[in-house]
PDB file of N, CA and C in Angstrom:
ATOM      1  N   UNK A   1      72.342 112.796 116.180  1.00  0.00           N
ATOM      2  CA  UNK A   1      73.198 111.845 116.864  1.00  0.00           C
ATOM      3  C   UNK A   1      72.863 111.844 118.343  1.00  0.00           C
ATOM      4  N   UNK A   2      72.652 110.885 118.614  1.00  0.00           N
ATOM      5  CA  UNK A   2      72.457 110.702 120.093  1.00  0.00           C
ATOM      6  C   UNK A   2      73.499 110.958 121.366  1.00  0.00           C
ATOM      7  N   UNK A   3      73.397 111.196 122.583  1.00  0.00           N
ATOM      8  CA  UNK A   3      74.842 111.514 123.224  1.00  0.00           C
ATOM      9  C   UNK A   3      75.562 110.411 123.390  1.00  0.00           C
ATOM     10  N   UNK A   4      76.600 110.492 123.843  1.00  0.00           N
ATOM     11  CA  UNK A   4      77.140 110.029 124.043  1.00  0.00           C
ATOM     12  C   UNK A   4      77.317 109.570 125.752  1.00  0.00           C
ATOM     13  N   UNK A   5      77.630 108.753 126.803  1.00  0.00           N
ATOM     14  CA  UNK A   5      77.787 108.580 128.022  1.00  0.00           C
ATOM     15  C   UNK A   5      79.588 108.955 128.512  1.00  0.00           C
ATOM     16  N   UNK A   6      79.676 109.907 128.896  1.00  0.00           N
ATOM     17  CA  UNK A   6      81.243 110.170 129.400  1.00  0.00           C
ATOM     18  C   UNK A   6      82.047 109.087 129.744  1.00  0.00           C
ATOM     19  N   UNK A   7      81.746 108.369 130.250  1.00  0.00           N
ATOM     20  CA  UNK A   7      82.451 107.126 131.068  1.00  0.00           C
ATOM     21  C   UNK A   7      82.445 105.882 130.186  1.00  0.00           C
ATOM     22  N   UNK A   8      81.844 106.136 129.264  1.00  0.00           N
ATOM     23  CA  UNK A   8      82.088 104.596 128.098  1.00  0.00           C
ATOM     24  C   UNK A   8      82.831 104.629 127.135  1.00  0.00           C
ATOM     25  N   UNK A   9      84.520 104.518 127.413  1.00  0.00           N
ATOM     26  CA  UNK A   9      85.322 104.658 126.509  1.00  0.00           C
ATOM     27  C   UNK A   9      85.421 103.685 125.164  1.00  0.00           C
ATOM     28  N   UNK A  10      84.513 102.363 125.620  1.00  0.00           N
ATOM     29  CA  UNK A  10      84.621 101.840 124.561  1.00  0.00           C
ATOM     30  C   UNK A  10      83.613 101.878 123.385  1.00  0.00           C
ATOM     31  N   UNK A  11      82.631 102.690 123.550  1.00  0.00           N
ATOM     32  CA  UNK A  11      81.354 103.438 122.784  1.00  0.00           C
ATOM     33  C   UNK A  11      82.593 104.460 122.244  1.00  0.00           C
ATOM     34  N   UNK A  12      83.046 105.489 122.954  1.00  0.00           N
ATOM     35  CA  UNK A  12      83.646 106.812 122.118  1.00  0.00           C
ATOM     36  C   UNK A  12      84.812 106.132 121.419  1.00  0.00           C
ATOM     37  N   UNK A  13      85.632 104.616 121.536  1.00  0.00           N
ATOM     38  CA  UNK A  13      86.474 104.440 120.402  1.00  0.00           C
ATOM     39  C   UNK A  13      85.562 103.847 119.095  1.00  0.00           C
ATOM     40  N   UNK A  14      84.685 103.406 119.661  1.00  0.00           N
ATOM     41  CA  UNK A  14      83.709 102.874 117.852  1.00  0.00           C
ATOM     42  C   UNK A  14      83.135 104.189 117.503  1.00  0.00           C
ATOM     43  N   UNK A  15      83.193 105.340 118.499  1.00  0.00           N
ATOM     44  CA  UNK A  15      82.387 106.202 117.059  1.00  0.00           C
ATOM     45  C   UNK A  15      83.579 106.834 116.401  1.00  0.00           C
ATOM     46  N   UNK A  16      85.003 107.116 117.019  1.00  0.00           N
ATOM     47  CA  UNK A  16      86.251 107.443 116.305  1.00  0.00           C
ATOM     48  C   UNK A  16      86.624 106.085 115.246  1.00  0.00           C
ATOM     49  N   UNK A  17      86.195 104.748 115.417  1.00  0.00           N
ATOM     50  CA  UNK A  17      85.880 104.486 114.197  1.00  0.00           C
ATOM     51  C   UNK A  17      85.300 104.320 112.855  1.00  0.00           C
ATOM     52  N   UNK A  18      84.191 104.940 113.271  1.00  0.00           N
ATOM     53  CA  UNK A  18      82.782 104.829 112.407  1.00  0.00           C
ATOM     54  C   UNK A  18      83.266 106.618 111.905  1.00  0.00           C
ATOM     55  N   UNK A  19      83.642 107.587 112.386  1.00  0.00           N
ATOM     56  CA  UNK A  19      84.202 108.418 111.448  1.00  0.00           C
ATOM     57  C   UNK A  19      85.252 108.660 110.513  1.00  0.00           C
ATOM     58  N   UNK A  20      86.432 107.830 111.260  1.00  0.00           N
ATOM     59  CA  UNK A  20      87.547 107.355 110.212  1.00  0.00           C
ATOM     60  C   UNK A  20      86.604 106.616 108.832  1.00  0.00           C
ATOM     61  N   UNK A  21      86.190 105.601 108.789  1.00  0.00           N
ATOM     62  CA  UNK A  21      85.146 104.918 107.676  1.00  0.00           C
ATOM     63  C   UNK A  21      84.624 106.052 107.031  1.00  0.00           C
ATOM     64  N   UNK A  22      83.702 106.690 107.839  1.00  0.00           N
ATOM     65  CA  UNK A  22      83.176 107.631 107.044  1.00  0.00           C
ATOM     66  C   UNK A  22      84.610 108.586 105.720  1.00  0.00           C
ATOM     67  N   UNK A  23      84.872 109.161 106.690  1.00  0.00           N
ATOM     68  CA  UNK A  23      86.410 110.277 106.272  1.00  0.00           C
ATOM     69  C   UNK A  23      86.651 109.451 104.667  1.00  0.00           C
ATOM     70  N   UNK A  24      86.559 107.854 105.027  1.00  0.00           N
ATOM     71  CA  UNK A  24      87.919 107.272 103.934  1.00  0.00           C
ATOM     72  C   UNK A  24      86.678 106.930 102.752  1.00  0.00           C
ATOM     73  N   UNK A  25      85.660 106.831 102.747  1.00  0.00           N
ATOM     74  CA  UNK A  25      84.630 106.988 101.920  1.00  0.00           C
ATOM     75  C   UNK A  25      84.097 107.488 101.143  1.00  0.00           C
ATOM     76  N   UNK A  26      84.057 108.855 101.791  1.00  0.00           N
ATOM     77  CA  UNK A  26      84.017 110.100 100.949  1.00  0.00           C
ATOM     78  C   UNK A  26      85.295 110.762 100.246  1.00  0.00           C
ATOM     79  N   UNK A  27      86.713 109.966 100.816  1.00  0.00           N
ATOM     80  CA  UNK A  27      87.613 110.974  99.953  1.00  0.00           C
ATOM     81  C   UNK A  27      87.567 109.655  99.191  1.00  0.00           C
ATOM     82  N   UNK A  28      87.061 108.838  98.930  1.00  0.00           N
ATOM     83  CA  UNK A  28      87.058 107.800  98.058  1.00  0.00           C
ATOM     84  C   UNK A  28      85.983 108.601  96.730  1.00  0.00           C
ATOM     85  N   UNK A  29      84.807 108.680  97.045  1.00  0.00           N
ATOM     86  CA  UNK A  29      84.153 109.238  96.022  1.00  0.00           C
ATOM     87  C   UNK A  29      84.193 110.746  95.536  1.00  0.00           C
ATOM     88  N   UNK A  30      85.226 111.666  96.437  1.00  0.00           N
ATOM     89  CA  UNK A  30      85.644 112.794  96.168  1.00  0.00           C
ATOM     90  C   UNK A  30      85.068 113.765  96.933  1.00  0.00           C
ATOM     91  N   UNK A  31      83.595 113.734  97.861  1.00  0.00           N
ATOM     92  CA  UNK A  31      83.037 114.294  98.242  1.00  0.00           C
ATOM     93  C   UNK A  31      83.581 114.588  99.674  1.00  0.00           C
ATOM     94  N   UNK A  32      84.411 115.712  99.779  1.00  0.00           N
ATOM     95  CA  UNK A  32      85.444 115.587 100.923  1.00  0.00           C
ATOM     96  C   UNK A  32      84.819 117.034 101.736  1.00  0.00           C
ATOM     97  N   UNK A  33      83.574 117.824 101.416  1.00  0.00           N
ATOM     98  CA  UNK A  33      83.084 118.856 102.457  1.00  0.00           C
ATOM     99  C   UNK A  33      83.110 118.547 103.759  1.00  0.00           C
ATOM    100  N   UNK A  34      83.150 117.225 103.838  1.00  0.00           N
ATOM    101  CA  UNK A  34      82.197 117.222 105.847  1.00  0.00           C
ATOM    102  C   UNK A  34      83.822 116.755 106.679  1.00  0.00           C
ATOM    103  N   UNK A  35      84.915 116.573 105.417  1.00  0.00           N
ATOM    104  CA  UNK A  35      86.279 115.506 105.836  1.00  0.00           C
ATOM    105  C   UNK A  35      86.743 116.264 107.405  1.00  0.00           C
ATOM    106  N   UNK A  36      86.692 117.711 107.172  1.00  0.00           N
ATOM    107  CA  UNK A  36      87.319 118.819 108.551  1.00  0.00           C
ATOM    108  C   UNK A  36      86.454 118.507 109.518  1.00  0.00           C
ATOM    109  N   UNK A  37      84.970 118.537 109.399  1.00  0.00           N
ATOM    110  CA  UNK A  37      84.694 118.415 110.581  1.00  0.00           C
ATOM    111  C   UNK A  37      84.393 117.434 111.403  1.00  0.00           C
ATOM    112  N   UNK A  38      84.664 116.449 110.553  1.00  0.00           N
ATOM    113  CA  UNK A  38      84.716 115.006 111.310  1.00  0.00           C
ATOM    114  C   UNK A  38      86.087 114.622 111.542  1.00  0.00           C
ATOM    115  N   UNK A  39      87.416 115.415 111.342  1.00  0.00           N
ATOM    116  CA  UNK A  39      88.199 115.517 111.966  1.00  0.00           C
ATOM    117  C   UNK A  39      88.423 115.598 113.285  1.00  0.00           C
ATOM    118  N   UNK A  40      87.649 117.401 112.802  1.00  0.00           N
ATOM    119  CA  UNK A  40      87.587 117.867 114.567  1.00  0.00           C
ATOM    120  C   UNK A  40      86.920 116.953 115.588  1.00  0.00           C
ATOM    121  N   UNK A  41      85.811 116.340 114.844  1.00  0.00           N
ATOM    122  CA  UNK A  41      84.770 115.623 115.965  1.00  0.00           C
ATOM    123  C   UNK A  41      85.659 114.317 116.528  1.00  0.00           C
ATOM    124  N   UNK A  42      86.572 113.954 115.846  1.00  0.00           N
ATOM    125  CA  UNK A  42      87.556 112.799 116.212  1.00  0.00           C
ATOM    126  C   UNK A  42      88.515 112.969 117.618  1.00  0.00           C
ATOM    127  N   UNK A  43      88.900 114.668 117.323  1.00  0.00           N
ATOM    128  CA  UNK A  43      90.349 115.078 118.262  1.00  0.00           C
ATOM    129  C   UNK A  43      89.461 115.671 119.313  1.00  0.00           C
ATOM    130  N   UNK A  44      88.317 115.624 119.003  1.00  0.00           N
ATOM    131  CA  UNK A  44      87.648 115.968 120.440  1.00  0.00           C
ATOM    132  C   UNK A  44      87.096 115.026 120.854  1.00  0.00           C
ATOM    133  N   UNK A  45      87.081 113.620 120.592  1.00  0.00           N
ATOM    134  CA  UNK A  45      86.496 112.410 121.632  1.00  0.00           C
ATOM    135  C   UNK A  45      87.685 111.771 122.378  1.00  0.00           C
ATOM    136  N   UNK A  46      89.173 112.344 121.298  1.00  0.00           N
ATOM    137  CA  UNK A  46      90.158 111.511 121.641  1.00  0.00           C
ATOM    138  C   UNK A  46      90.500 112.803 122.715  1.00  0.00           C
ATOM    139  N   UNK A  47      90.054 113.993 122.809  1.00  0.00           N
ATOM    140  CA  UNK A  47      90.502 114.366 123.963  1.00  0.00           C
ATOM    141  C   UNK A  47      89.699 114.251 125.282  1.00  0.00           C
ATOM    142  N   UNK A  48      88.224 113.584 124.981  1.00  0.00           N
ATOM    143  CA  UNK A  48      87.559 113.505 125.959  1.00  0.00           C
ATOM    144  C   UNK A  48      87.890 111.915 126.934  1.00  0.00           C
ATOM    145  N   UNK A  49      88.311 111.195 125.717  1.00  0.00           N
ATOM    146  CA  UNK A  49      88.816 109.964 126.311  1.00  0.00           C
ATOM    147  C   UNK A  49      90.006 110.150 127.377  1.00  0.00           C
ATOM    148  N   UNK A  50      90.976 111.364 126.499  1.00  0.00           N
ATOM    149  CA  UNK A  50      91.927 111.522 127.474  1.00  0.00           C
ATOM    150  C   UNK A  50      91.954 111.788 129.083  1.00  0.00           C
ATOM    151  N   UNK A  51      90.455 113.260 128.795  1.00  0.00           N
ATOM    152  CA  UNK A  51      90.581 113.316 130.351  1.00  0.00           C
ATOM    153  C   UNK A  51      90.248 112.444 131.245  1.00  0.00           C
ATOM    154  N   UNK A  52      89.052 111.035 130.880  1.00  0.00           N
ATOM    155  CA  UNK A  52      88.535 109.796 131.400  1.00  0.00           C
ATOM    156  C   UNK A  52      89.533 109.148 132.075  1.00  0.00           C
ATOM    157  N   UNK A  53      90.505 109.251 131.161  1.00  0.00           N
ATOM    158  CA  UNK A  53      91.746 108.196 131.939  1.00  0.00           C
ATOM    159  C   UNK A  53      92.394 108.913 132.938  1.00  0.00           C
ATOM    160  N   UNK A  54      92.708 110.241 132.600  1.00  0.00           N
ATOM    161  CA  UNK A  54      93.341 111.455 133.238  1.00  0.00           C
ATOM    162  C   UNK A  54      92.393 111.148 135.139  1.00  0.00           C
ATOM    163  N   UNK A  55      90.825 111.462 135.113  1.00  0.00           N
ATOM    164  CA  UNK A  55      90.459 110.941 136.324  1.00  0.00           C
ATOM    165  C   UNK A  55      90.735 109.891 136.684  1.00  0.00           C
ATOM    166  N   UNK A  56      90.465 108.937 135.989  1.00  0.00           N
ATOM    167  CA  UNK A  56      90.480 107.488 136.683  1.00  0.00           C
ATOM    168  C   UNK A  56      91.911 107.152 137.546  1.00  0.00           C
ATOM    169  N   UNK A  57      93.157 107.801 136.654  1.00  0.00           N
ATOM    170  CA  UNK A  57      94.429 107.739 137.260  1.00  0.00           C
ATOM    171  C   UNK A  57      94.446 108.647 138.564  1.00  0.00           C
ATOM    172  N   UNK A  58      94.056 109.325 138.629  1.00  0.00           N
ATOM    173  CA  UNK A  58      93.718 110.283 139.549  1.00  0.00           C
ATOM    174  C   UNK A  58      93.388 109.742 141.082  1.00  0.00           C
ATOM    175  N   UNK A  59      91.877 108.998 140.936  1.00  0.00           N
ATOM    176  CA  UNK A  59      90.993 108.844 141.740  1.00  0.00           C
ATOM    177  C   UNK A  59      92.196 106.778 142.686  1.00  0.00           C
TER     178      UNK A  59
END
């Protein structure tokens, strides 16, 4: 996976969508191993988004 750019919140909400899809796919066909860690990878963009705004309000 390629990086990501800190400051492009609207890149880090399509990849928190493109893992939800994923997530609902696989518990569709049952194959639910990778479901946790594309969890985690979710609550950590949504916390990286957080701090984005967190500066911007800031500055």
């Amino acid at each position: 996976m390629s990086k990501l750019r800190k400051d492009n919140i609207s890149k880090l909400g399509h990849k928190i969508n493109q893992l939800k899809k994923r997530i609902l796919r696989t518990e569709i066909s049952g194959n639910t191993s990778k479901v946790e860690f594309r969890k985690m990878r979710i609550n950590k963009i949504k916390k990286k988004i957080k701090e984005i705004l967190a500066k911007r309000n800031i500055k």
